[in-house]
C-alpha atoms as a PDB file:
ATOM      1  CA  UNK A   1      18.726  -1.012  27.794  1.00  0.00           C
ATOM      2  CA  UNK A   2      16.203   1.211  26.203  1.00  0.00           C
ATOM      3  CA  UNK A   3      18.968   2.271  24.239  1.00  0.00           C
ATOM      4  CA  UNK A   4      19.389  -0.766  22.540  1.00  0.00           C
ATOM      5  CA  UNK A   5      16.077  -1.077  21.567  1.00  0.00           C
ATOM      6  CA  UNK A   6      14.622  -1.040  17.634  1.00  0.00           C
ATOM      7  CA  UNK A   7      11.708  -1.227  16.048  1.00  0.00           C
ATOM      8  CA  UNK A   8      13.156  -5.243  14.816  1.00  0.00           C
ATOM      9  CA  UNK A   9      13.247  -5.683  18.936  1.00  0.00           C
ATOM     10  CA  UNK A  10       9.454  -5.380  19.599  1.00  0.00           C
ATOM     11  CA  UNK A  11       8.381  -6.447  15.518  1.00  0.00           C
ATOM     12  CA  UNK A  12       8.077 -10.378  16.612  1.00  0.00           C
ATOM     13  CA  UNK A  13       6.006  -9.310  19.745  1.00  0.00           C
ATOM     14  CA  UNK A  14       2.945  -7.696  17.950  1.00  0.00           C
ATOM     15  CA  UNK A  15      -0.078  -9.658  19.278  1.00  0.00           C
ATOM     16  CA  UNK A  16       1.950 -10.426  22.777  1.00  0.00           C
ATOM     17  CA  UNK A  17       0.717  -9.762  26.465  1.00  0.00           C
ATOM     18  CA  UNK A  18       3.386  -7.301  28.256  1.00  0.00           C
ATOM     19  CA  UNK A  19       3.245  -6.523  32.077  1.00  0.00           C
ATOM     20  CA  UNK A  20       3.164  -3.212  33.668  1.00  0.00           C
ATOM     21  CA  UNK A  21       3.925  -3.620  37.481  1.00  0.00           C
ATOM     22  CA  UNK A  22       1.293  -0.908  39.599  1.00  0.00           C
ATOM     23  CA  UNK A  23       2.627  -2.191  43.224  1.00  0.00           C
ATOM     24  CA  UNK A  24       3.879  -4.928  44.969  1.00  0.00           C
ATOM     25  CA  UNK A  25       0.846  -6.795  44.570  1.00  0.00           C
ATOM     26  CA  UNK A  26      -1.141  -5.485  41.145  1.00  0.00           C
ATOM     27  CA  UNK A  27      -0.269  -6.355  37.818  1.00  0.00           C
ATOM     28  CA  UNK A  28      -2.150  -5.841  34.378  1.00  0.00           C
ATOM     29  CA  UNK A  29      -1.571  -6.306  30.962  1.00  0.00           C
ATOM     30  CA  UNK A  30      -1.685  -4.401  27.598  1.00  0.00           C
ATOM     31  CA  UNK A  31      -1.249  -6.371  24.100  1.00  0.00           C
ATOM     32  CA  UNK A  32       1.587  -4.877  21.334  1.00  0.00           C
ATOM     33  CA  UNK A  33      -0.939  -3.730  18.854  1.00  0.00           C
ATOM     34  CA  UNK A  34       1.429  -1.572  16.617  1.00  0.00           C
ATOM     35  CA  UNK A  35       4.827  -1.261  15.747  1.00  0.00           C
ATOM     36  CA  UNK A  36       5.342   1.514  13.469  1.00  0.00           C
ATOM     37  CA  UNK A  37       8.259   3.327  11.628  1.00  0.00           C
ATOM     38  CA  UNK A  38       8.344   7.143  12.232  1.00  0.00           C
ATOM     39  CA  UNK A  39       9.470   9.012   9.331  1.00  0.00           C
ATOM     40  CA  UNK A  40      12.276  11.566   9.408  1.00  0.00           C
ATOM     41  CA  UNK A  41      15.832  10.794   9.878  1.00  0.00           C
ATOM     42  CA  UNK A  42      17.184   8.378  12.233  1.00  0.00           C
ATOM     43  CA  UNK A  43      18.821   9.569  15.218  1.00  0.00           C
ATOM     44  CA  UNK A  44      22.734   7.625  16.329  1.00  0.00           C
ATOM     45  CA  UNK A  45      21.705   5.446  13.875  1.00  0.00           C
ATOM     46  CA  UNK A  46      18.590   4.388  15.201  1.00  0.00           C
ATOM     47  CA  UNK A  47      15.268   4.289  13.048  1.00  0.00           C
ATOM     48  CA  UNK A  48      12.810   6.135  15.215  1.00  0.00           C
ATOM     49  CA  UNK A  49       9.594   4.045  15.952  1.00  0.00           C
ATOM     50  CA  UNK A  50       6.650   3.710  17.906  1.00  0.00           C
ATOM     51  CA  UNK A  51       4.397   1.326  19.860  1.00  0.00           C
ATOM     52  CA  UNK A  52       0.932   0.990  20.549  1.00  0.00           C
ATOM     53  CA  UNK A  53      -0.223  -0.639  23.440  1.00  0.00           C
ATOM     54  CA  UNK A  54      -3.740  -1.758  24.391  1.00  0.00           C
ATOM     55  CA  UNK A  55      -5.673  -2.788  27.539  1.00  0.00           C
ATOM     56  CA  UNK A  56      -9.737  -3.212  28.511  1.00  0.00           C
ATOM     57  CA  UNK A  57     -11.132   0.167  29.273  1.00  0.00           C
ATOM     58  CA  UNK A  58     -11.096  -0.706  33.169  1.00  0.00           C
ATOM     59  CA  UNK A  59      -9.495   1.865  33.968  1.00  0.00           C
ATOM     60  CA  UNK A  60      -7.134   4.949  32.476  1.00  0.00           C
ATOM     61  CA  UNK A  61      -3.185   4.697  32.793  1.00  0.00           C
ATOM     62  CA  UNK A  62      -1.869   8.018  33.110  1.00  0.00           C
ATOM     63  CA  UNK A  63       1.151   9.326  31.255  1.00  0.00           C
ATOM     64  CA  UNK A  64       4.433   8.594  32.697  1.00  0.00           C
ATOM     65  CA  UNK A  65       6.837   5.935  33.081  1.00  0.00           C
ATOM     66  CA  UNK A  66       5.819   2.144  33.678  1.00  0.00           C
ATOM     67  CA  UNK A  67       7.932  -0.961  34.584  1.00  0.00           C
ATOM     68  CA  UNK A  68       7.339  -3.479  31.722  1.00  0.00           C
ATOM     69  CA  UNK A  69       8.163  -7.080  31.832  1.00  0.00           C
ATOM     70  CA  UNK A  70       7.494  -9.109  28.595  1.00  0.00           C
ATOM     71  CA  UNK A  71       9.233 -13.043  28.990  1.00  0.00           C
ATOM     72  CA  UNK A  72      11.463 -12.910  26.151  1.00  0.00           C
ATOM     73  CA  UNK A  73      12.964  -8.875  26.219  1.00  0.00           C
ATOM     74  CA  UNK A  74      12.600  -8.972  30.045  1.00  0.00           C
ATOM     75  CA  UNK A  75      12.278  -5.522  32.504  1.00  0.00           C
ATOM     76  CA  UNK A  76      12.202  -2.540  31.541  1.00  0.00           C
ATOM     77  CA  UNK A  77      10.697   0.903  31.472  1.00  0.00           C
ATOM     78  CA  UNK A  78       9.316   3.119  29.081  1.00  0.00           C
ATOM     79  CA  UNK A  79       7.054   6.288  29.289  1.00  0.00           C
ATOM     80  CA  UNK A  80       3.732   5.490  27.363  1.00  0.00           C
ATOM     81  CA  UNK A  81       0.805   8.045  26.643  1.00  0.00           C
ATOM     82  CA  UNK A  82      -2.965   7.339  26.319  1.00  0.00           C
ATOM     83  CA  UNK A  83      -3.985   7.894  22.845  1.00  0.00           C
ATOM     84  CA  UNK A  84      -7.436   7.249  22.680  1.00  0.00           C
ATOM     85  CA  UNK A  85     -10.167   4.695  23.023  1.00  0.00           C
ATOM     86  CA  UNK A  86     -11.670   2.043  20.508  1.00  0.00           C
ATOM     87  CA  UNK A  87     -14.070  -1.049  20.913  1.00  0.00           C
ATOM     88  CA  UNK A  88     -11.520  -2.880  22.085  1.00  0.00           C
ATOM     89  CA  UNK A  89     -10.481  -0.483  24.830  1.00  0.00           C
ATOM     90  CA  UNK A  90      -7.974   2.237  26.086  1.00  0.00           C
ATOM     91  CA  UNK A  91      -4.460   2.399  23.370  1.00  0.00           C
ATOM     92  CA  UNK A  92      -1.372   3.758  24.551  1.00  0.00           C
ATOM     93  CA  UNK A  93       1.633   4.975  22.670  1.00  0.00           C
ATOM     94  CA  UNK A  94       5.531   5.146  23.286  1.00  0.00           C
ATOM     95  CA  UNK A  95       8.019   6.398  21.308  1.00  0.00           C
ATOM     96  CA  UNK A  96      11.555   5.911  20.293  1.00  0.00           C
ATOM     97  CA  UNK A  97      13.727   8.478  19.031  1.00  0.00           C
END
């Protein structure tokens, strides 16, 4: 799945709640914040992108793969990275090449 994925694929889901599955019974959320286009050349045709995730500063996500589930693209995983913390709490980052 993550294959088919493009930057047009998350675009219309900037502002959106997304799930991240911790266990059986604990589940949080992070907002799309960003969609950007990464510069350089695209890769299989592909446009290489990233996203920016956000979420209180409860607690720190380490880096490494999470389950997502968003109610329009459905489940799926990605490995996202914390980038750093604003006013509005802890932003992580995934990328697509």
């Amino acid at each position: 799945m993550l294959e088919t994925f493009k930057l047009e694929t998350f675009s219309p889901h900037l502002g959106k709640k997304f799930s991240i599955r911790l266990d059986e019974t604990k589940k949080i959320e992070l907002e799309l914040t960003e969609a950007n286009r990464l510069g350089g050349e695209t890769v299989n045709g592909r446009v290489r992108f990233s996203l920016v995730f956000q979420r209180p500063k409860d607690f720190l996500l380490p880096q490494r793969i999470y389950p997502f589930e968003h109610e329009a693209l459905g489940a799926f995983e990605i490995f996202i990275v914390p980038i750093g913390v604003d006013e509005k709490g802890l932003r992580y980052e995934a990328v697509f090449t």
